[in-house]
C-alpha atoms as a PDB file:
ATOM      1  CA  UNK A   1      18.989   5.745 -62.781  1.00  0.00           C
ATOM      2  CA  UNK A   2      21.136   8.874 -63.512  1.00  0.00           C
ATOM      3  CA  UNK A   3      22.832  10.227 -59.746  1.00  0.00           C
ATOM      4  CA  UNK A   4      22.720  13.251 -59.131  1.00  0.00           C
ATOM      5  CA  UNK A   5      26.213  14.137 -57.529  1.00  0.00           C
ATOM      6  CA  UNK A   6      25.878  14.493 -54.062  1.00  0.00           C
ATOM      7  CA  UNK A   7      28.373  16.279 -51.488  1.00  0.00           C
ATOM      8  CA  UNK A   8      28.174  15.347 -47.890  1.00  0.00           C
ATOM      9  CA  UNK A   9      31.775  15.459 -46.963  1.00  0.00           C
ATOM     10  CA  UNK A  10      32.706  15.853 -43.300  1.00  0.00           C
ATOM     11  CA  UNK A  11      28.998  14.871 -42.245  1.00  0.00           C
ATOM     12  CA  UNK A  12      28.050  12.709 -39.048  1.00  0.00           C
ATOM     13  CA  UNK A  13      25.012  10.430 -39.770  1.00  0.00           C
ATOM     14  CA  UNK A  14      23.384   7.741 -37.771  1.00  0.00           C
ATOM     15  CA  UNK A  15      20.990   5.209 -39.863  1.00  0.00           C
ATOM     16  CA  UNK A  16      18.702   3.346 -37.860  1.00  0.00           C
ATOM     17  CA  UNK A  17      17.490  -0.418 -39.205  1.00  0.00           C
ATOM     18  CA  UNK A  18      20.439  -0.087 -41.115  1.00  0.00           C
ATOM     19  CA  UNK A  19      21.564  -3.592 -41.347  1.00  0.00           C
ATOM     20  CA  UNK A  20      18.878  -4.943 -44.765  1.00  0.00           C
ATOM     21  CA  UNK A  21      16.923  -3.177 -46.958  1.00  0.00           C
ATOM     22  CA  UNK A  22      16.206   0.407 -47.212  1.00  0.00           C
ATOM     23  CA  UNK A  23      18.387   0.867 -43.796  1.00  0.00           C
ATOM     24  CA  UNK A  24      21.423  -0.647 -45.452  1.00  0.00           C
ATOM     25  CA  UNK A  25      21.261   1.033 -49.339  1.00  0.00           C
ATOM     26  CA  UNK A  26      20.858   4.004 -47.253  1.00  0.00           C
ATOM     27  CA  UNK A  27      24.038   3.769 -45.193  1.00  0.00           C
ATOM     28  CA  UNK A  28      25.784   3.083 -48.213  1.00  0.00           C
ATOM     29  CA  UNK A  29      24.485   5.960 -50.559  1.00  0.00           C
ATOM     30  CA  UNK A  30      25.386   8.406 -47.348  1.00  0.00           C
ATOM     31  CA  UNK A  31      29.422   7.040 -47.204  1.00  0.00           C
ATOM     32  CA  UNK A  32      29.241   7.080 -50.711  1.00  0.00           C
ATOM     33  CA  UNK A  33      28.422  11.050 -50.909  1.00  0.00           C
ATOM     34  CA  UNK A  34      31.025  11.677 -48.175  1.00  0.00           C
ATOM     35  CA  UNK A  35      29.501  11.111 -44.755  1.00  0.00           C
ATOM     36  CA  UNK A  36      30.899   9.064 -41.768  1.00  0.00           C
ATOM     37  CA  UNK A  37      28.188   6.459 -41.422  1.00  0.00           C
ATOM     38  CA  UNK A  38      26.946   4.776 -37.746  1.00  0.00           C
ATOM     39  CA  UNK A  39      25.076   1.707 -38.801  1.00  0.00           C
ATOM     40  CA  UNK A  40      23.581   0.388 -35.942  1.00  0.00           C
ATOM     41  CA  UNK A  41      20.761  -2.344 -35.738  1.00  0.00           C
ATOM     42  CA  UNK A  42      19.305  -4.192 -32.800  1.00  0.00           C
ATOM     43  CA  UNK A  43      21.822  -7.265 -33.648  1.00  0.00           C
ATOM     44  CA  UNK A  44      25.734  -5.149 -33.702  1.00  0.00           C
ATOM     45  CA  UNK A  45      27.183  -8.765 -35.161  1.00  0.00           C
ATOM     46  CA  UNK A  46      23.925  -7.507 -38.457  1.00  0.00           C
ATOM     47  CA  UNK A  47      25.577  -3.980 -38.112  1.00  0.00           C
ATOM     48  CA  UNK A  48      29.138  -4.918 -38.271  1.00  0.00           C
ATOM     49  CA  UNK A  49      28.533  -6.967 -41.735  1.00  0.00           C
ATOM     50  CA  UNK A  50      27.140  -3.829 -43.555  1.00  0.00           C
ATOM     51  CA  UNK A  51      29.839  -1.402 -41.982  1.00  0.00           C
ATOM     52  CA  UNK A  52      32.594  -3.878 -43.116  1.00  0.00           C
ATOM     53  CA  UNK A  53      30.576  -3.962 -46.778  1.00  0.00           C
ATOM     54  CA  UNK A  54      31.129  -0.348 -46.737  1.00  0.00           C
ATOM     55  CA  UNK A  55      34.605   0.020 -45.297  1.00  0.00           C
ATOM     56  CA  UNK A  56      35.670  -2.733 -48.313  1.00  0.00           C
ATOM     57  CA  UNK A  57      35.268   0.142 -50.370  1.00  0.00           C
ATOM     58  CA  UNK A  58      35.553   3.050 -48.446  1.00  0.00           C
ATOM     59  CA  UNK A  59      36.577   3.339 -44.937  1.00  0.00           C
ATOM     60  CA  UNK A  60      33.729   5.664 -43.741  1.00  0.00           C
ATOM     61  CA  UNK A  61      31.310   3.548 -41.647  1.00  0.00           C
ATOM     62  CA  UNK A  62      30.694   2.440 -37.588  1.00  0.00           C
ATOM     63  CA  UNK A  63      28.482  -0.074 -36.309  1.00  0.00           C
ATOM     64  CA  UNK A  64      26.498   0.661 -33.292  1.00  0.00           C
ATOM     65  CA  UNK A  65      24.023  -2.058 -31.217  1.00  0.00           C
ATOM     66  CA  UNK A  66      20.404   0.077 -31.370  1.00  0.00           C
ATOM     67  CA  UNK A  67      17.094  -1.130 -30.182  1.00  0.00           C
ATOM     68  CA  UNK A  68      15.727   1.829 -31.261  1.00  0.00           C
ATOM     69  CA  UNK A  69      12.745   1.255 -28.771  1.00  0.00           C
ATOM     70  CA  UNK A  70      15.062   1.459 -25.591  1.00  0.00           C
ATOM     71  CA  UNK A  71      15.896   5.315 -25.426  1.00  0.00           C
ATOM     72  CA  UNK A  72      18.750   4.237 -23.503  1.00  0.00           C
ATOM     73  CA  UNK A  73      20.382   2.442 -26.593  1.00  0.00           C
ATOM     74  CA  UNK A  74      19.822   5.041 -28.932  1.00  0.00           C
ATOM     75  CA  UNK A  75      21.093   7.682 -26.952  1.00  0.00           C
ATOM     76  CA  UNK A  76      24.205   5.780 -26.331  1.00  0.00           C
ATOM     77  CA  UNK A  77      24.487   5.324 -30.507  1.00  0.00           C
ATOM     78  CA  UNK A  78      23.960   9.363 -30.604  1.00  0.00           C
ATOM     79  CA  UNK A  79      26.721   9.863 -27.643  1.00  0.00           C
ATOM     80  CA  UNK A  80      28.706   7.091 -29.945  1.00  0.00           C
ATOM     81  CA  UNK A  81      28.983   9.472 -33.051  1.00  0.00           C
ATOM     82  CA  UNK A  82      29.579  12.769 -30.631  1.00  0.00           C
ATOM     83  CA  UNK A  83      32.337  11.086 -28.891  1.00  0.00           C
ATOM     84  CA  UNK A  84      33.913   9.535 -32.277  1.00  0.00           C
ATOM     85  CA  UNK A  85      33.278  12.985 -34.389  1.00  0.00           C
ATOM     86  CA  UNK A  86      32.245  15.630 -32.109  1.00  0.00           C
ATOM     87  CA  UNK A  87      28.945  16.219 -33.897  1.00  0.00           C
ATOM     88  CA  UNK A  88      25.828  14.536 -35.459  1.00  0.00           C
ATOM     89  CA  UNK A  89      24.584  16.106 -38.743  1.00  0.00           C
ATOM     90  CA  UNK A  90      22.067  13.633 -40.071  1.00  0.00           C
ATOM     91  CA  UNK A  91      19.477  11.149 -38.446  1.00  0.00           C
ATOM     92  CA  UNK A  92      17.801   9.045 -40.701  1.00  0.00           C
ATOM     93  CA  UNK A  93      14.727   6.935 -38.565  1.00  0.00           C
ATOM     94  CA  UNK A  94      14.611   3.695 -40.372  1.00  0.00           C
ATOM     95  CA  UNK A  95      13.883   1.083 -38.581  1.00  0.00           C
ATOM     96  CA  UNK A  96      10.132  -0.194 -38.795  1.00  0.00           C
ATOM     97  CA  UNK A  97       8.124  -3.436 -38.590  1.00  0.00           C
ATOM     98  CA  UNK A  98       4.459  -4.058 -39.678  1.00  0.00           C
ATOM     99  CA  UNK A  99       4.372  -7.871 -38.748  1.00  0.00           C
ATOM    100  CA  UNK A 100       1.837  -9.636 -37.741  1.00  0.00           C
ATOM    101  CA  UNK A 101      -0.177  -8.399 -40.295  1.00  0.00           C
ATOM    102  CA  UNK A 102      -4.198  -8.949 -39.266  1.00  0.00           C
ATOM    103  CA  UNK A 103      -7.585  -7.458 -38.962  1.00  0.00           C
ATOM    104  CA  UNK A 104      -7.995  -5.949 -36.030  1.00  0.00           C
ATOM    105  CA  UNK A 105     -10.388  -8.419 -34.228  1.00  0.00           C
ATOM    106  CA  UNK A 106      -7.655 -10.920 -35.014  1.00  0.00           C
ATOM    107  CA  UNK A 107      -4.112  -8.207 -33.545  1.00  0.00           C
ATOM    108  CA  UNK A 108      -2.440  -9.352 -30.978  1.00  0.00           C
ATOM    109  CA  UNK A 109      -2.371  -6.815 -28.565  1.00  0.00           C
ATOM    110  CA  UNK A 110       1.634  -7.219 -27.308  1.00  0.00           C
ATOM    111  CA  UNK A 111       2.480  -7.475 -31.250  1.00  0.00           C
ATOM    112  CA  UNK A 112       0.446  -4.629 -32.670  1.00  0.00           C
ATOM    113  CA  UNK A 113       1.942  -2.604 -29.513  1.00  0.00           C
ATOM    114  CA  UNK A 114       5.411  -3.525 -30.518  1.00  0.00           C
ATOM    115  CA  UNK A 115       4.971  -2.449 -34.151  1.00  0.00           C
ATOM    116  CA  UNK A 116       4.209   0.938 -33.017  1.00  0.00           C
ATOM    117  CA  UNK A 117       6.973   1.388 -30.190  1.00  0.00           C
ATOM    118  CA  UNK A 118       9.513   0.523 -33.326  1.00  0.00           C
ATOM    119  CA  UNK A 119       8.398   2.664 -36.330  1.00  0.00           C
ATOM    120  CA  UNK A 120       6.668   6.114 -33.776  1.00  0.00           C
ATOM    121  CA  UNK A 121       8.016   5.457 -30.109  1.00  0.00           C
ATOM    122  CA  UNK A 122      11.372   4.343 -31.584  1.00  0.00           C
ATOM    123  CA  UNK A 123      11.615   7.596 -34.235  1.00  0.00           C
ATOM    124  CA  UNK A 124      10.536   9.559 -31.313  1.00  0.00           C
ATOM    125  CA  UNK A 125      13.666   8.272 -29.288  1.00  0.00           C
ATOM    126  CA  UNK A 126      15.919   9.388 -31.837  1.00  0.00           C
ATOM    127  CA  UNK A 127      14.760  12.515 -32.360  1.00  0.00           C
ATOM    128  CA  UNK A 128      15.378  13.217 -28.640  1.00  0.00           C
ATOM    129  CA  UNK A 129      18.744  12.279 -28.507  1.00  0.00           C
ATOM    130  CA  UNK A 130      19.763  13.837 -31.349  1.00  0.00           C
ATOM    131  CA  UNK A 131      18.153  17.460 -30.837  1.00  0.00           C
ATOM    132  CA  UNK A 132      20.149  18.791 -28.097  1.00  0.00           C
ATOM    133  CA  UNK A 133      23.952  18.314 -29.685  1.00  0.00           C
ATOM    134  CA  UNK A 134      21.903  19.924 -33.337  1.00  0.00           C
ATOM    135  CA  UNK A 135      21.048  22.604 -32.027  1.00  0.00           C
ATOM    136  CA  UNK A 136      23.838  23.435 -29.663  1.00  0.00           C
ATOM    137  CA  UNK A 137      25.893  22.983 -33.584  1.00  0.00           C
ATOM    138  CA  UNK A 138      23.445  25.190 -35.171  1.00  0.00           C
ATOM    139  CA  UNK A 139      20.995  22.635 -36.944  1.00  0.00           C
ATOM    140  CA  UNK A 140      21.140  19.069 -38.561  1.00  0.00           C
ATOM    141  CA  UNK A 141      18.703  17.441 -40.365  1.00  0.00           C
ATOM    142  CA  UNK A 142      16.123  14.525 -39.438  1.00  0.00           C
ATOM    143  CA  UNK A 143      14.835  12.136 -42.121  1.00  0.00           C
ATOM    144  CA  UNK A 144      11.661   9.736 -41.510  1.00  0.00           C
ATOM    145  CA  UNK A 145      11.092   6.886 -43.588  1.00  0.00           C
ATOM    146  CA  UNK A 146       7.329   7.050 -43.857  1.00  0.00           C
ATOM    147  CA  UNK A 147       4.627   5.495 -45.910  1.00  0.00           C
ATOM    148  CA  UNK A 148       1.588   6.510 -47.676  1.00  0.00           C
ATOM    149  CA  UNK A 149      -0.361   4.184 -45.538  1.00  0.00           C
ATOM    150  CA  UNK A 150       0.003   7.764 -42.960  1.00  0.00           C
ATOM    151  CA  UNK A 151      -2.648   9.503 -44.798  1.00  0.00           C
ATOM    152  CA  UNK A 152      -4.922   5.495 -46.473  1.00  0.00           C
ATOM    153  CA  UNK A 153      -5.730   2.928 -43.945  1.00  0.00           C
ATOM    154  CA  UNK A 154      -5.288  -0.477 -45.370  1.00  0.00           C
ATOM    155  CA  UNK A 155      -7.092  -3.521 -44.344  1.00  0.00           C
ATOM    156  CA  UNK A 156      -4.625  -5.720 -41.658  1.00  0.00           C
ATOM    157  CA  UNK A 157      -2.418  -2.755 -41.042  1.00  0.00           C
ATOM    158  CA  UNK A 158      -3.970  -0.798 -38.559  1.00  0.00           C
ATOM    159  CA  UNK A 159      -0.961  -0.901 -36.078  1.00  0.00           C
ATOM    160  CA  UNK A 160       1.777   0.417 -39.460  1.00  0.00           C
ATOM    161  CA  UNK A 161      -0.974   3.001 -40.760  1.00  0.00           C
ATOM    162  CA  UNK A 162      -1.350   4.511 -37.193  1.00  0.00           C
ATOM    163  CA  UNK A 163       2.549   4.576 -36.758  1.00  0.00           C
ATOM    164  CA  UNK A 164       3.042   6.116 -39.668  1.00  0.00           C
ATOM    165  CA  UNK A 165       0.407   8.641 -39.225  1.00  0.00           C
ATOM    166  CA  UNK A 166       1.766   9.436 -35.947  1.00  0.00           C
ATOM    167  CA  UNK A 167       5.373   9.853 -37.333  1.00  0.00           C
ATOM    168  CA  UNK A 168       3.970  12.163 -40.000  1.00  0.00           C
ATOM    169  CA  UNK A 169       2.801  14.232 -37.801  1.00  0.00           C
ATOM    170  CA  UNK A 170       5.811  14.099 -35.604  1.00  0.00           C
ATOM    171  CA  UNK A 171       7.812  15.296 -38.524  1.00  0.00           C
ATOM    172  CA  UNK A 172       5.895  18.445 -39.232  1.00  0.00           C
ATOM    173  CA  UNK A 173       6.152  19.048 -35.420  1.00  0.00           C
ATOM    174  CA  UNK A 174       9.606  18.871 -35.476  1.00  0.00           C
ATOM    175  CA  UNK A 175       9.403  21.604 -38.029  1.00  0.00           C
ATOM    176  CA  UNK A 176       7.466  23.732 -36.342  1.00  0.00           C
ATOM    177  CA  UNK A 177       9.066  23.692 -33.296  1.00  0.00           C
ATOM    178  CA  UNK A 178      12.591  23.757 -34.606  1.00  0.00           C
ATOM    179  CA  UNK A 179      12.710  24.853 -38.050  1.00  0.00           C
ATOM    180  CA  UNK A 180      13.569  28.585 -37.242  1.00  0.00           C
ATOM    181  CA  UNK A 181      16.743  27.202 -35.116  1.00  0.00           C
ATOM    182  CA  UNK A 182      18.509  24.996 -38.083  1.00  0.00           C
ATOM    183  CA  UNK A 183      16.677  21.541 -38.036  1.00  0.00           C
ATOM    184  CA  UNK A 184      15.516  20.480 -41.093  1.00  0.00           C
ATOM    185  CA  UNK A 185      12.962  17.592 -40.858  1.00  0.00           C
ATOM    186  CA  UNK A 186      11.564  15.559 -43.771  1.00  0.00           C
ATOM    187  CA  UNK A 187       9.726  12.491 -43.852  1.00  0.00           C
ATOM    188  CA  UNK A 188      10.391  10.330 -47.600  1.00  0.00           C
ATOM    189  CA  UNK A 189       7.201   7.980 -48.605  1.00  0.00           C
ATOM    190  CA  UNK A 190       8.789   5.688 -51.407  1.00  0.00           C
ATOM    191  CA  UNK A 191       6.468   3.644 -52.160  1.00  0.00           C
ATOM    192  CA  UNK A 192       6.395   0.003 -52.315  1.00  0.00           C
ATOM    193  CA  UNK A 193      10.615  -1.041 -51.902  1.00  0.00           C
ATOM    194  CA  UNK A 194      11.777  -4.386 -52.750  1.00  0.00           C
ATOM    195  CA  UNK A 195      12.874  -6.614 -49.410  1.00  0.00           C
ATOM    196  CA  UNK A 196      11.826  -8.470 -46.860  1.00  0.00           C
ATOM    197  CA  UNK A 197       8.807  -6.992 -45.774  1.00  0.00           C
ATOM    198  CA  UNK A 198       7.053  -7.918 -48.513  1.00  0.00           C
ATOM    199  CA  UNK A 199       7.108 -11.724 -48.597  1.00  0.00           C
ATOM    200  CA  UNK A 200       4.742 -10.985 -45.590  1.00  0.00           C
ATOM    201  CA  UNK A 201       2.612  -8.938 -47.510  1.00  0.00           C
ATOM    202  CA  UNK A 202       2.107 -11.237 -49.720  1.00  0.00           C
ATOM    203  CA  UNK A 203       1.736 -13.899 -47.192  1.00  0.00           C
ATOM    204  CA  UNK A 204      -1.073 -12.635 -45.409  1.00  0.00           C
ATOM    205  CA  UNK A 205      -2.812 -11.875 -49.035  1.00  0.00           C
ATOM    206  CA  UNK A 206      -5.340  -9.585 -47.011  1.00  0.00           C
ATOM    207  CA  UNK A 207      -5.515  -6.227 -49.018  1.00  0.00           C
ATOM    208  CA  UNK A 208      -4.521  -4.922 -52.821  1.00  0.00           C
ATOM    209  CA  UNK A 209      -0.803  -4.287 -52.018  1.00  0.00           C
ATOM    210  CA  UNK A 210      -0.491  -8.629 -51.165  1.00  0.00           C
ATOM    211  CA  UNK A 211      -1.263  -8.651 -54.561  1.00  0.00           C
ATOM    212  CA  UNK A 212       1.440  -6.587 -56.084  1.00  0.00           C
ATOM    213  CA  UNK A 213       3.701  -8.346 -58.575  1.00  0.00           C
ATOM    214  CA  UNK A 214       7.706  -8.213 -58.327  1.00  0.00           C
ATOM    215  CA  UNK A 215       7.331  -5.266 -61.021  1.00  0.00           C
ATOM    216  CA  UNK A 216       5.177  -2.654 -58.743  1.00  0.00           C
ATOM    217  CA  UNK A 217       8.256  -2.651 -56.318  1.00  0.00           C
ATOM    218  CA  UNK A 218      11.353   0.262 -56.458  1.00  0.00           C
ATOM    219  CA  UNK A 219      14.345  -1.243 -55.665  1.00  0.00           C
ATOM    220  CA  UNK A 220      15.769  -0.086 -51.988  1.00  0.00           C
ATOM    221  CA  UNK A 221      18.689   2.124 -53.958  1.00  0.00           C
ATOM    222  CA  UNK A 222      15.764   4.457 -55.174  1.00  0.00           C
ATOM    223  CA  UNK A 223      14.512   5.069 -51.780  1.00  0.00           C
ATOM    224  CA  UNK A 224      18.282   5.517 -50.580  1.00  0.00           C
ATOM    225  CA  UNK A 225      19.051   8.512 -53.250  1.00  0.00           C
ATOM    226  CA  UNK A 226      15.842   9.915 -52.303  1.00  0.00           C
ATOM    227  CA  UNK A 227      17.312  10.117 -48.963  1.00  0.00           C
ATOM    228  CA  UNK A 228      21.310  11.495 -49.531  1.00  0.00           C
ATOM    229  CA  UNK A 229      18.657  13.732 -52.127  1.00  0.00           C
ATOM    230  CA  UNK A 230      16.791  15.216 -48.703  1.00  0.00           C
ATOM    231  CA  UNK A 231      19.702  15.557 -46.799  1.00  0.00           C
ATOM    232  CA  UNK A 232      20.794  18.826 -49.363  1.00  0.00           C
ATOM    233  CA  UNK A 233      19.444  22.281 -49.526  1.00  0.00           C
ATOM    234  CA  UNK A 234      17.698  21.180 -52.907  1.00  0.00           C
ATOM    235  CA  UNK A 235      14.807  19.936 -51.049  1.00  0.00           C
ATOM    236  CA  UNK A 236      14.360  22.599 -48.467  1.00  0.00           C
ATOM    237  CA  UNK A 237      11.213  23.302 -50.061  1.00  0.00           C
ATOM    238  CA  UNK A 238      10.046  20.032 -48.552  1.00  0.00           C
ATOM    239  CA  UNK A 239      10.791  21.293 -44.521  1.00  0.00           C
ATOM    240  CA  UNK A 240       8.009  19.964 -42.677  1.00  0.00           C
ATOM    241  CA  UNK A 241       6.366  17.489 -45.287  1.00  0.00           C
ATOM    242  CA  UNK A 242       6.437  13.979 -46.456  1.00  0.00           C
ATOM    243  CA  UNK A 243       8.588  13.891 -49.648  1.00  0.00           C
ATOM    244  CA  UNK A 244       7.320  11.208 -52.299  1.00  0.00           C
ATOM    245  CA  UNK A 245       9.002   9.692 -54.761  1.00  0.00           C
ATOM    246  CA  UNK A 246       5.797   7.867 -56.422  1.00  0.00           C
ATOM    247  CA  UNK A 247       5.217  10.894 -58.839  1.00  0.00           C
ATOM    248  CA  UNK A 248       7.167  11.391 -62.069  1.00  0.00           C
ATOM    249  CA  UNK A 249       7.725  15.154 -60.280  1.00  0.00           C
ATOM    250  CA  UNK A 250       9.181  13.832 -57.294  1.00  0.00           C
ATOM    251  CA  UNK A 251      11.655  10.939 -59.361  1.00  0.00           C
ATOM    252  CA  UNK A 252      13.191  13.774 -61.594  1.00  0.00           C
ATOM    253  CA  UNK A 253      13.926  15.992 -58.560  1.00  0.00           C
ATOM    254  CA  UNK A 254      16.094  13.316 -57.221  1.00  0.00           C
ATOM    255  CA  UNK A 255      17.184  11.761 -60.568  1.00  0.00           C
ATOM    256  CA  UNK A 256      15.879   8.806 -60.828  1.00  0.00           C
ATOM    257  CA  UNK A 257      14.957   9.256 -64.196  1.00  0.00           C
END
């Protein structure tokens, strides 16, 4: 992977599901180009470990405590980077769930509930806190980590395809409502990512993707440049869309070539 360089000095961001994973190589990337990272995670003892991983080698990351589907904790993580910095520049909705996976005669009704409160409900709640104190600095910009299973259902995930359909859709609204006023919105559909979510893909073995071998996967540092890659003016002319990095196209754009 050749990276591209990458200037977010004096940035605010706040990473949500930040503390494996995606969540976690993004946090890093973002300190890494500059910004002043708020990793927060439902656990703060989960946050802490990958703000202190971070702050070994540069001292430009915060933990912050984040149930992302309790508006009342994510506004408080918002308020935490305003009152710390003054400003927020960059949201980045991470934090998502697709377990139990099942056929729909066999979802749990509290479970498949849950798994949309975290990856729509819980993007929702961050885009409210956050849009008041971007505007009021003239824009910011507001990343969702999406999926192609938006636009394909797959067999056992209706509850993660209708999330992410939903959060799609909430990112082009964002854009339409805000886009003329300094928000920049962008949702990023990497592709299958390396981590923990997929030992229960393949667990369930229910549709093709159970089946994918160790090879199919990008690892989570892909999906993490693709991200710091968003968060310039390079990929303005993605505003209102869901960025891929599946196609050769989209992989040179944000060097991972």
């Amino acid at each position: 992977m050749t990276r591209k360089a990458i200037d977010l000095d004096g940035a605010v961001a706040l990473v949500t599901g930040a503390n494996r994973g995606i969540g976690a190589a993004i946090a890093r990337r973002l300190a890494e180009a500059g910004a002043q990272v708020h990793v927060s995670a439902r656990r703060i003892e989960a946050a802490q470990q990958v703000a202190d991983q971070i702050n070994a080698q540069n001292p430009a990351a915060f933990a912050a405590q984040c149930d992302v589907t309790e508006f009342s904790q994510v506004r408080a993580a918002v308020e935490g980077c305003l009152a710390r910095h003054g400003r927020i520049d960059i949201l980045v909705n991470n934090a998502g769930s697709m377990e139990p996976i099942a056929r729909l005669s066999d979802s749990d009704p509290v479970a498949w509930r849950a798994t949309v409160e975290t990856n729509l409900i819980g993007a929702y709640h961050g885009v409210r806190a956050v849009l008041q104190p971007m505007l009021e600095a003239g824009g910011g910009t507001i990343i969702a980590l999406n999926s192609g299973a938006a636009n394909a259902p797959m067999e056992g995930w209706s509850h993660y395809c209708a999330a992410k359909a939903g959060l799609s859709m909430l990112t082009r609204q964002i854009h339409k409502e805000y886009g003329g006023q300094g928000i920049r919105s962008l949702g990023l559909s990497p592709g299958p990512v390396a981590g923990a979510m997929q030992a229960a893909i393949r667990a369930s073995g229910i549709n093709p993707v159970s089946r994918l071998t160790d090879a199919d996967y990008i690892p989570a540092e892909w999906a993490a440049e693709a991200v710091a890659w968003l968060c310039t003016t390079d990929a303005d002319r993605f505003l209102g869309t869901d960025f891929t990095i599946k196609t050769a196209e989209g992989r040179e754009l944000v060097g991972l070539t």
